[in-house]
Protein backbone atom coordinates (compact mmCIF):
# COMPACT_ATOMS: atom_id res chain seq x y z
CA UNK A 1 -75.76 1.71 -13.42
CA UNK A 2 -72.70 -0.37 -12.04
CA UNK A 3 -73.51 -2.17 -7.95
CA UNK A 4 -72.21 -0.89 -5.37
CA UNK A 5 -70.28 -4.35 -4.05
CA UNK A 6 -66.19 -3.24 -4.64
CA UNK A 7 -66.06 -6.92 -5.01
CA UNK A 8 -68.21 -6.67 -8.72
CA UNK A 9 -66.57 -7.32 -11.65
CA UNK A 10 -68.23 -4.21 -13.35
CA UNK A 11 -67.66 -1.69 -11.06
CA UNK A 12 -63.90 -2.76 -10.48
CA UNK A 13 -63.60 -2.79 -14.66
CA UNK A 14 -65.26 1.24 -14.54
CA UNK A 15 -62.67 1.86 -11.58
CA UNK A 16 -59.64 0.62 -13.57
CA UNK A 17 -60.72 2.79 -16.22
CA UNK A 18 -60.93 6.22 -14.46
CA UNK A 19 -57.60 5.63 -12.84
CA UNK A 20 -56.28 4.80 -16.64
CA UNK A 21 -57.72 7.69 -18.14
CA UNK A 22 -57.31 10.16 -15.32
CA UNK A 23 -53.85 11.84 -16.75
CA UNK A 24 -55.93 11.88 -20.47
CA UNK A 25 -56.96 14.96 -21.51
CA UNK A 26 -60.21 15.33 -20.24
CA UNK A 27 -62.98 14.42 -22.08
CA UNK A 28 -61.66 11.70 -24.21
CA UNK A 29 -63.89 8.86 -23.44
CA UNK A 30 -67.31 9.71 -22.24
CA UNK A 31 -68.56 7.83 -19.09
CA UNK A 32 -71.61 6.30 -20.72
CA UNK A 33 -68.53 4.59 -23.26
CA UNK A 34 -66.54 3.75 -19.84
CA UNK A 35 -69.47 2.22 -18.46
CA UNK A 36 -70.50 0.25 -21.67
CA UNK A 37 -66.71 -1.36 -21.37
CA UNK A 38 -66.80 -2.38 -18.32
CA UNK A 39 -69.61 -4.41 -18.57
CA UNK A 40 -68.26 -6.30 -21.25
CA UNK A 41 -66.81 -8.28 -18.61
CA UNK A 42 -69.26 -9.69 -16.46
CA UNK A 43 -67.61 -12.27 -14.20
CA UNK A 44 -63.67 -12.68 -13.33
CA UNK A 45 -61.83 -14.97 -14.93
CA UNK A 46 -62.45 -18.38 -14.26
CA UNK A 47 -59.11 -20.32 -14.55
CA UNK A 48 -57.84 -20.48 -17.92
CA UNK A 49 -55.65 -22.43 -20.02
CA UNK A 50 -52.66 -24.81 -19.35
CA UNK A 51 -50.70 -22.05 -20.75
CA UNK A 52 -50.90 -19.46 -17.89
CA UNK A 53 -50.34 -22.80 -15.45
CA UNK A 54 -47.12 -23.44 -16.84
CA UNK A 55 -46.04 -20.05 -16.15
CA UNK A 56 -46.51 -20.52 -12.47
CA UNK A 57 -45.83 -23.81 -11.37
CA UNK A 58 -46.22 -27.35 -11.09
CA UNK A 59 -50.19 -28.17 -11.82
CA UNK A 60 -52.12 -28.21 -8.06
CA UNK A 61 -55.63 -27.66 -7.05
CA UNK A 62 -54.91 -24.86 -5.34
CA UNK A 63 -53.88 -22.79 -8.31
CA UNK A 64 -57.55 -23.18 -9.87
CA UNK A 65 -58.38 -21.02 -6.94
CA UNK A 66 -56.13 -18.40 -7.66
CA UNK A 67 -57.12 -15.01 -7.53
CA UNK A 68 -57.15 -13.49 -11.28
CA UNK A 69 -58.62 -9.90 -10.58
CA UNK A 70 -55.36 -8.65 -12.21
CA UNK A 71 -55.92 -10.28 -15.50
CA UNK A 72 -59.71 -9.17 -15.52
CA UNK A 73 -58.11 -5.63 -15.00
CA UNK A 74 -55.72 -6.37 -17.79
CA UNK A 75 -58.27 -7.33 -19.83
CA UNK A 76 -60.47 -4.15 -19.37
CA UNK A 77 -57.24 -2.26 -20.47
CA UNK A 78 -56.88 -4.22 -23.88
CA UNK A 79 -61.00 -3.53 -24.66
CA UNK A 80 -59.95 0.52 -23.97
CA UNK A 81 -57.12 0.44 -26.93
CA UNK A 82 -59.89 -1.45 -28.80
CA UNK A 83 -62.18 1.06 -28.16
CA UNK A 84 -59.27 3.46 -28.75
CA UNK A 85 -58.29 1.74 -32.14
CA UNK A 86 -61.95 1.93 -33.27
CA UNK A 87 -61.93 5.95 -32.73
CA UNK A 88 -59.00 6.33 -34.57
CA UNK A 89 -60.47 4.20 -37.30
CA UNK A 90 -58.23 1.22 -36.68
CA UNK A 91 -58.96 -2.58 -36.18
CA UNK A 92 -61.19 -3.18 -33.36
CA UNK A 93 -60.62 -6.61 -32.65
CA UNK A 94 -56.87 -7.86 -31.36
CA UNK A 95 -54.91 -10.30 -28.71
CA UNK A 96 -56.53 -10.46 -25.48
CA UNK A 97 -54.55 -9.87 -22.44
CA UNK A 98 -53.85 -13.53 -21.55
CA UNK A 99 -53.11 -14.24 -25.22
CA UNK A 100 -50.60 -10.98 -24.63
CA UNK A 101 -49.50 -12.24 -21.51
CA UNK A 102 -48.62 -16.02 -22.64
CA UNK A 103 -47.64 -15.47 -26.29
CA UNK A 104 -43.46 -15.23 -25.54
CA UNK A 105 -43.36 -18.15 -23.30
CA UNK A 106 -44.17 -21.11 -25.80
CA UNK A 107 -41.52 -19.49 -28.27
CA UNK A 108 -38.87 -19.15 -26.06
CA UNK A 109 -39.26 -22.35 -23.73
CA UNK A 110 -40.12 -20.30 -20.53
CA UNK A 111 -42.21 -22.45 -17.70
CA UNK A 112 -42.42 -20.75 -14.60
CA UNK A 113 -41.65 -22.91 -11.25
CA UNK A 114 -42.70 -20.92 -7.87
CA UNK A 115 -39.96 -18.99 -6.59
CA UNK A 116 -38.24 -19.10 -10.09
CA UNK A 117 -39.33 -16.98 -13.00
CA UNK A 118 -40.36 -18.37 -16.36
CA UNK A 119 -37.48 -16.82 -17.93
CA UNK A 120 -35.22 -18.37 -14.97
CA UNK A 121 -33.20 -15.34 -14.74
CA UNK A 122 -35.42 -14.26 -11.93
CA UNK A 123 -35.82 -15.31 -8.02
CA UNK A 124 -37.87 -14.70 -4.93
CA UNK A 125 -34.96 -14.63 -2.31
CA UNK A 126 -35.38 -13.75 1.68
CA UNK A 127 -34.26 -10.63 3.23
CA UNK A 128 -33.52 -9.30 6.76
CA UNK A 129 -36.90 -8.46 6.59
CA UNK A 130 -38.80 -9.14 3.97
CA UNK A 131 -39.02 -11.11 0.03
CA UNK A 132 -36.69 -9.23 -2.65
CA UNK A 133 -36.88 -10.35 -5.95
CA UNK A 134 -32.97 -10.76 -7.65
CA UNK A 135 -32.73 -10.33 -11.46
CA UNK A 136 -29.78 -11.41 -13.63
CA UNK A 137 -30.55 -11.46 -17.34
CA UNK A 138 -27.27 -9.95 -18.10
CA UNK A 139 -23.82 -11.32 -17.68
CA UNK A 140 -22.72 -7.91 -16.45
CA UNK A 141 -25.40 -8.93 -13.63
CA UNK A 142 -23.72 -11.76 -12.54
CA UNK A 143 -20.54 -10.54 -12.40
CA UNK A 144 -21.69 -7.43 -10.03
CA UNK A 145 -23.29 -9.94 -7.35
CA UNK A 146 -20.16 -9.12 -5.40
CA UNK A 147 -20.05 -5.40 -5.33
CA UNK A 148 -23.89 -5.66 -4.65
CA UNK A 149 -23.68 -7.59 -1.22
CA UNK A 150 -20.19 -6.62 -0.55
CA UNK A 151 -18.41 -9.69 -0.86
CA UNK A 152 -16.02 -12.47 -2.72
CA UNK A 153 -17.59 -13.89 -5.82
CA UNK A 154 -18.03 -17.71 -5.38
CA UNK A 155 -18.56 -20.10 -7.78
CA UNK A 156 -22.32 -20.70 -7.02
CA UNK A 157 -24.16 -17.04 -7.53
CA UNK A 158 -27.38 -18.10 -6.18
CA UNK A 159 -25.83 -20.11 -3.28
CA UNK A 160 -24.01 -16.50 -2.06
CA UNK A 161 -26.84 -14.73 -2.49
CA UNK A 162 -29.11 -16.50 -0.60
CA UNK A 163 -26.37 -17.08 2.40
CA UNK A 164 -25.73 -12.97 1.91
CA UNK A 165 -29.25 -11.51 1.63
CA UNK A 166 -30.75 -12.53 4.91
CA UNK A 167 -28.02 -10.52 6.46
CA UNK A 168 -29.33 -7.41 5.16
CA UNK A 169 -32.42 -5.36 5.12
CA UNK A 170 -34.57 -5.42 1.83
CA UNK A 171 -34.55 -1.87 1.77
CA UNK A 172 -30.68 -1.75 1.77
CA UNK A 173 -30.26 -4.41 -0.51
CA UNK A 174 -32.19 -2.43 -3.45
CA UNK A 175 -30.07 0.77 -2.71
CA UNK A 176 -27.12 -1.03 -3.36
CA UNK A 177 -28.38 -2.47 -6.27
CA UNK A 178 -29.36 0.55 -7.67
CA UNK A 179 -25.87 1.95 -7.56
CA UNK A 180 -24.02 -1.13 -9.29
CA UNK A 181 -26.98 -1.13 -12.57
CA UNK A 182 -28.93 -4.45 -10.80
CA UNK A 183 -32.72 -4.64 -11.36
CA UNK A 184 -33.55 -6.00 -7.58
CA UNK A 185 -36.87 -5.19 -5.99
CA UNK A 186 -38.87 -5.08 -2.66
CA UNK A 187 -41.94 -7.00 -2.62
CA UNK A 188 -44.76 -4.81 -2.88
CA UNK A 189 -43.01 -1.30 -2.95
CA UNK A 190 -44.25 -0.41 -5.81
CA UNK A 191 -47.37 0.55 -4.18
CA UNK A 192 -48.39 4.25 -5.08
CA UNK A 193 -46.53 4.57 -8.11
CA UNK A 194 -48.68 5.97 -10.77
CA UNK A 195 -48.12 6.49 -14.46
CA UNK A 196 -47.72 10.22 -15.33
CA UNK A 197 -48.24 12.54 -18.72
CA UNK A 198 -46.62 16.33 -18.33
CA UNK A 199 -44.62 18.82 -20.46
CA UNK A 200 -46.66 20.88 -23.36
CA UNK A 201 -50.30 20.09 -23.64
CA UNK A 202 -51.01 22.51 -26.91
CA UNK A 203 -52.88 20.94 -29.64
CA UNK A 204 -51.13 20.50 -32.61
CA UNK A 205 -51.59 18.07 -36.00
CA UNK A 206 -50.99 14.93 -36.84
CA UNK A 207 -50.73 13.36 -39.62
CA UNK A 208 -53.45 9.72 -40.73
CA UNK A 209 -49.77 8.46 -40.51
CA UNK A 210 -48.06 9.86 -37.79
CA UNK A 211 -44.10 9.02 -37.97
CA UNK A 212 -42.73 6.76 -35.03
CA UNK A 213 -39.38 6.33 -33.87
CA UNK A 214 -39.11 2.97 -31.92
CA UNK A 215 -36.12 3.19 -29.63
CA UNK A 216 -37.25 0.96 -27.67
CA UNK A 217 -35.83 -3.13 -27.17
CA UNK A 218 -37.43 -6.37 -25.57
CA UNK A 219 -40.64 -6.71 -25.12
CA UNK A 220 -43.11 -3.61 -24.03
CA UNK A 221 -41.58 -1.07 -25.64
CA UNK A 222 -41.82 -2.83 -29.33
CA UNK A 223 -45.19 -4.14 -28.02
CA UNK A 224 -46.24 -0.55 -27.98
CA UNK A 225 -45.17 -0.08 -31.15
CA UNK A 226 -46.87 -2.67 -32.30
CA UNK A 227 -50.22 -1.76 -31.35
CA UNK A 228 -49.34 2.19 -33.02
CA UNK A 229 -48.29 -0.15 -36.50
CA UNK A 230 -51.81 -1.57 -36.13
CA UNK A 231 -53.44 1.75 -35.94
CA UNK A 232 -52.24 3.29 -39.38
CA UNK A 233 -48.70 4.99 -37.91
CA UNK A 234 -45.54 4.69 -39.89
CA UNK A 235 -42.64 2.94 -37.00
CA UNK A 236 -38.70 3.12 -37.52
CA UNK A 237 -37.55 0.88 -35.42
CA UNK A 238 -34.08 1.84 -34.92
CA UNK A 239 -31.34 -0.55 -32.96
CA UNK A 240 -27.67 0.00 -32.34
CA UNK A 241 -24.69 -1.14 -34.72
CA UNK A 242 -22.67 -2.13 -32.05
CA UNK A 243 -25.32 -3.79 -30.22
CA UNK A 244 -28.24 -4.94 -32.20
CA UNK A 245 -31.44 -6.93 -30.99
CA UNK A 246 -30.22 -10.53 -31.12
CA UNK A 247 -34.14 -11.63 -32.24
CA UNK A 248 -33.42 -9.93 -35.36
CA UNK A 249 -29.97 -11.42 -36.14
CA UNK A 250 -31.67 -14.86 -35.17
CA UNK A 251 -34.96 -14.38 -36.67
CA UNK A 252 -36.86 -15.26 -33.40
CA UNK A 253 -40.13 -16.29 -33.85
CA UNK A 254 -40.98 -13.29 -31.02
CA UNK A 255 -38.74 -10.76 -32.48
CA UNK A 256 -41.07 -10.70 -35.67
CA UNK A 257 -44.14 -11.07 -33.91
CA UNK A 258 -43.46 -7.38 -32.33
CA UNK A 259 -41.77 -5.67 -35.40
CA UNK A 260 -43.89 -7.03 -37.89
CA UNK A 261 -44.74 -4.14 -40.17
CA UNK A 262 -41.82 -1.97 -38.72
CA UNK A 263 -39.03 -0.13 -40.63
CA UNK A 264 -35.66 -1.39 -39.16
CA UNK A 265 -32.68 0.59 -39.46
CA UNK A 266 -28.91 0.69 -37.66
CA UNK A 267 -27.31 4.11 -36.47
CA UNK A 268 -23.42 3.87 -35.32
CA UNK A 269 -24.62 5.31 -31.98
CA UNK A 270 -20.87 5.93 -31.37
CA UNK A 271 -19.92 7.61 -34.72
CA UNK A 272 -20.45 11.45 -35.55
CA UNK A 273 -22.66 10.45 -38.45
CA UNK A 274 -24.96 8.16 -36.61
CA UNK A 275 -25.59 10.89 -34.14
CA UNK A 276 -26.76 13.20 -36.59
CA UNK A 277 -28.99 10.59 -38.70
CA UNK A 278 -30.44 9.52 -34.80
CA UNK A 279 -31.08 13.44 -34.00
CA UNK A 280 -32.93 14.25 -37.53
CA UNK A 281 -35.22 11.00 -37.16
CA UNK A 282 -36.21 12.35 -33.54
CA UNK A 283 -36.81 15.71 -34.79
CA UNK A 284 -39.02 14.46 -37.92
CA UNK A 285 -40.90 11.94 -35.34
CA UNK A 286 -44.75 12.84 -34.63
CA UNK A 287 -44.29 9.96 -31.82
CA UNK A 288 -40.90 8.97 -29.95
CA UNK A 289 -40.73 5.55 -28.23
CA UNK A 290 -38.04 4.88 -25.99
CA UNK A 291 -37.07 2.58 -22.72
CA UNK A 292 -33.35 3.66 -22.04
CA UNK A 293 -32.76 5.52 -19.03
CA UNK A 294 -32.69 9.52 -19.97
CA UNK A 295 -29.17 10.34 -19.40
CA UNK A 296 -28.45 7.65 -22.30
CA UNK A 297 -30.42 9.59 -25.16
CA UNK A 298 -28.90 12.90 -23.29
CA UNK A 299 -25.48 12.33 -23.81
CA UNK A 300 -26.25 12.02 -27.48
CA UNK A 301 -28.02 15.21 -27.59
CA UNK A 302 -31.61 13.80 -27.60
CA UNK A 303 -34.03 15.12 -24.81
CA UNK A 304 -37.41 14.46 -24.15
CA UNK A 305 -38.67 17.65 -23.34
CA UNK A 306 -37.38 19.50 -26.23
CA UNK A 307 -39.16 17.20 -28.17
CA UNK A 308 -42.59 17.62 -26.43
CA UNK A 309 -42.00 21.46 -26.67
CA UNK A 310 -42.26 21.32 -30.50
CA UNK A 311 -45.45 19.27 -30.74
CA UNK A 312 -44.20 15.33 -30.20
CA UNK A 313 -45.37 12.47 -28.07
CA UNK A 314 -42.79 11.23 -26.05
CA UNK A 315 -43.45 8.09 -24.96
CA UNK A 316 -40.71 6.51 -22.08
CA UNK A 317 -40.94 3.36 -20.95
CA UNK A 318 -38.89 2.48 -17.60
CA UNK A 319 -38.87 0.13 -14.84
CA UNK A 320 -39.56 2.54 -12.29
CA UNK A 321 -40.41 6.00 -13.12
CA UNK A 322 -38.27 8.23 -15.67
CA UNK A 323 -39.42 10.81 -13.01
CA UNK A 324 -38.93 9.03 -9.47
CA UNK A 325 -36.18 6.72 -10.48
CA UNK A 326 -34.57 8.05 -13.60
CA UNK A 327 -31.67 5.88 -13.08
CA UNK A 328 -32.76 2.55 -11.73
CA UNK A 329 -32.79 -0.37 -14.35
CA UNK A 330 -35.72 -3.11 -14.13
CA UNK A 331 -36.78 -5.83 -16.46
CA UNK A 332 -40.58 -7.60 -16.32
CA UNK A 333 -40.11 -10.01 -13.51
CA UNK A 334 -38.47 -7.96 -10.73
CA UNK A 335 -40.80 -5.44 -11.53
CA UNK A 336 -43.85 -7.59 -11.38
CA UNK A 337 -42.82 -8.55 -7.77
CA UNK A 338 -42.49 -4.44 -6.43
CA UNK A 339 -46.42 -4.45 -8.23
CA UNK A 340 -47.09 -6.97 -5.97
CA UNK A 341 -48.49 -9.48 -9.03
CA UNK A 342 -47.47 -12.55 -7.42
CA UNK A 343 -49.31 -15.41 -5.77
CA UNK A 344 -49.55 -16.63 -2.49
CA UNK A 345 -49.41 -20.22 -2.31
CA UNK A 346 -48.50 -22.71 0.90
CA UNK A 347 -47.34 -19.33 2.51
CA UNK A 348 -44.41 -18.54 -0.15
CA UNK A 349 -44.44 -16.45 -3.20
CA UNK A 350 -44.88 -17.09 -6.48
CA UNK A 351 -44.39 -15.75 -9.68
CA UNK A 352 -47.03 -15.14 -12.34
CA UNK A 353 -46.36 -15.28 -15.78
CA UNK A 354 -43.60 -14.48 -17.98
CA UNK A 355 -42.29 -11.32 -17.05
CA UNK A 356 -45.43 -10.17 -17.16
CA UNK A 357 -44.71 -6.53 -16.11
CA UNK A 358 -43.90 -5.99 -20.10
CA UNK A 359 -47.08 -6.88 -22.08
CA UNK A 360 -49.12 -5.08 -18.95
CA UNK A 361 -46.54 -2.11 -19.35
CA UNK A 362 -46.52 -1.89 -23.20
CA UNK A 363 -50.44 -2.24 -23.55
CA UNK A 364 -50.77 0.56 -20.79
CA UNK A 365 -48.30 2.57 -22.93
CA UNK A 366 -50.28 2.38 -25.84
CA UNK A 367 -53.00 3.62 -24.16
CA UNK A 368 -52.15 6.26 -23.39
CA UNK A 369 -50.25 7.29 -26.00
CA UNK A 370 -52.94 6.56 -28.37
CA UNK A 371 -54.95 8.84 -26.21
CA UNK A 372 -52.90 11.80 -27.03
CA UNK A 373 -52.73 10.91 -30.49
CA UNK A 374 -56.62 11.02 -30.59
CA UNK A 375 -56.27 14.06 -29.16
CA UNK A 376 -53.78 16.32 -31.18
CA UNK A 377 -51.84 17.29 -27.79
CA UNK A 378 -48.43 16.56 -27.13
CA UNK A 379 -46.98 15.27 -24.18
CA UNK A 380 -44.06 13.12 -22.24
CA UNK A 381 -45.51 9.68 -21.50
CA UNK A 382 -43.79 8.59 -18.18
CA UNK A 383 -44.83 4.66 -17.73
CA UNK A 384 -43.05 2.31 -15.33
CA UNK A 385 -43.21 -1.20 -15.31
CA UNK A 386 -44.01 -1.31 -11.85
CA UNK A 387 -46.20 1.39 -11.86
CA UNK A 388 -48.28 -0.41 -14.71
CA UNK A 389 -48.30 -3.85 -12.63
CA UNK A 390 -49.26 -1.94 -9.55
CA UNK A 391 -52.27 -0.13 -11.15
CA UNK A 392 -53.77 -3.32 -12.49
CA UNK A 393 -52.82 -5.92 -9.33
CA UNK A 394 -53.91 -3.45 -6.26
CA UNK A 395 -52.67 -5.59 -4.01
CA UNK A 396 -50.86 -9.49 -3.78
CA UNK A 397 -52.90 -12.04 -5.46
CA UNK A 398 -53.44 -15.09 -2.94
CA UNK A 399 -55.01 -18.11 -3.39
CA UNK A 400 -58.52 -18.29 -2.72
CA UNK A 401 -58.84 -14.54 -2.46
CA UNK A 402 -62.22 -13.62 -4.08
């Protein structure tokens, strides 16, 4: 029996779970096993480690009172692939989710100061109305700050856009940015958004080593991967010619952490040939893993649905719905603010972790994808970051909040 109290750890653990498993084929997890896991967790989080600190901001007693509800749902997500792992005959033991959610962060030199994410490409920035969160990772970012707030460039990016932004309502702000390519969000409007599985639902058979075909860049997608590598499947990670992952060309530290194990191939996306070799790996795939916007993979001759049709798990990974918002483009921190997973501190906002949308977002993902696989059913696996960081924050995380 779980209390009653929607403050207990237990019952808020069991309640993450149903909402998880609720677009699962039914049946997968019995609720005597749901109940089990969420008592594994008896208490929140107390505060914990240095490491998660320097992700948000200068040390201060106020942080030790911060709110970590999120992380104890994040945590209840990582025991479920255990459990998930364990059924499948896989490792049961793994990361935890704040070893998942502070593992880039060292590697890369990320700290995290208030209204500035880790990464630093990131910022919590005043509207007309209300906190938007700005996101330039890209060069191509920078240089469409202009055509986003409808103005000259100036020499100082963040200087404009905090003297532009004001002028203009949040709400406009992320419609323009959604028609230039700019991942900018609205605090919070995330709320709602739900991860989704549809197309074909007939069983069909896999193989103890399904085939995967990792698409997929950055961080959540290959974390996904990752966790299917762990559980016995065969992943072909497969990255452009023109553009490949810069980790590998480097040999990150972070790049090999999440395609350890992982076949890695380049396809001249732009030739004939490398069209053809991309189309027969997708069609030989048990499992395809992607987090490109659909019309990318479309205009190659890829689509999602045909693929579920014939018996494969589709797994797409976006920043705000391949469904709702097939064309908007979001990265970890922007879409950690729309999920509301920031802290209130001093009354102003601040971030929380390292883009921490993606390990939330890639764990979720392999979830449920490792649900279907369990399973034998196919099915397109529609996962947002936002949607992900909304499902596991449930509101802003303020200081002293118990």
């Amino acid at each position: 029996m779980l209390g009653k109290d929607l403050h207990n750890p237990e019952l808020t653990a069991y309640n993450h779970l149903v909402n998880l498993l609720e677009c699962l084929p039914a049946g997968l997890i019995d609720d005597e096993s749901i109940i089990r896991i969420s008592k594994t967790r008896r208490q929140w989080p107390v505060w914990p480690t240095p490491l998660l600190a320097n992700l948000i901001g200068p040390p201060s007693v106020l942080l030790k009172k911060l709110d970590l509800r999120w992380l104890h749902r994040f945590e209840t997500t990582v025991l479920l692939l255990n459990n998930l792992s364990k059924m499948l005959g896989g490792p049961e033991g793994g990361p935890s989710g704040l070893s998942l959610i502070v593992e880039r962060a060292p590697l890369l030199g990320h700290r995290g100061w208030g209204t500035t994410s880790a990464g630093g490409s990131c910022r919590l920035v005043e509207a007309q109305d209300k906190t938007i969160a700005v996101n330039l990772p890209r060069e191509d970012d920078l240089l469409s700050v202009p055509a986003w707030l409808g103005t000259e460039p100036e020499e100082d990016v963040w200087k404009l856009i905090e003297e532009k932004t004001v002028l203009q309502t949040a709400q406009s702000l992320v419609e323009r940015a959604c028609l230039v390519g700019m991942a900018v969000s609205s605090v919070g409007e995330a709320t709602g958004h739900k991860n989704k599985i549809y197309g074909s639902r007939e069983a069909i058979r896999f193989s103890q080593t399904p085939t995967v075909v990792d698409l997929s860049s950055m961080w959540a997608g290959p974390l996904c991967g990752w966790f299917l590598s762990r559980n016995g499947a065969r992943v072909i990670k497969v990255e452009s010619s023109h553009r490949p992952d810069r980790g590998r060309k480097s040999g990150a530290p972070f790049y090999k952490r999440l395609n350890h194990g992982k076949e890695v191939i380049e396809i001249d996306f732009m030739s004939e040939r490398g069209v053809g070799q991309l189309r027969k790996l997708v069609r030989r795939a048990d499992i395809v893993l992607e987090g490109s916007r659909p019309r990318a993979l479309e205009s190659l001759g890829v689509y999602a649905e045909e693929e579920v049709q014939r018996g494969a798990i589709w797994c797409s990974i976006t920043g705000y719905g391949r469904e709702e918002n097939p064309t908007r483009v979001g990265f970890g921190d922007d879409a950690a603010a729309a999920g509301n997973l920031l802290a209130s501190v001093d009354d102003s906002l601040w971030f929380i972790g390292d883009a921490a949308a993606d390990p939330i977002t890639g764990t979720t993902a392999a979830v449920l994808t490792l649900g279907l696989w369990l399973t034998g059913e196919s099915g397109l696996v529609d996962v947002s970051l936002s949607g992900s960081v909304n499902t596991h924050t449930l509101g802003k995380m303020s200081i002293g909040t118990i």
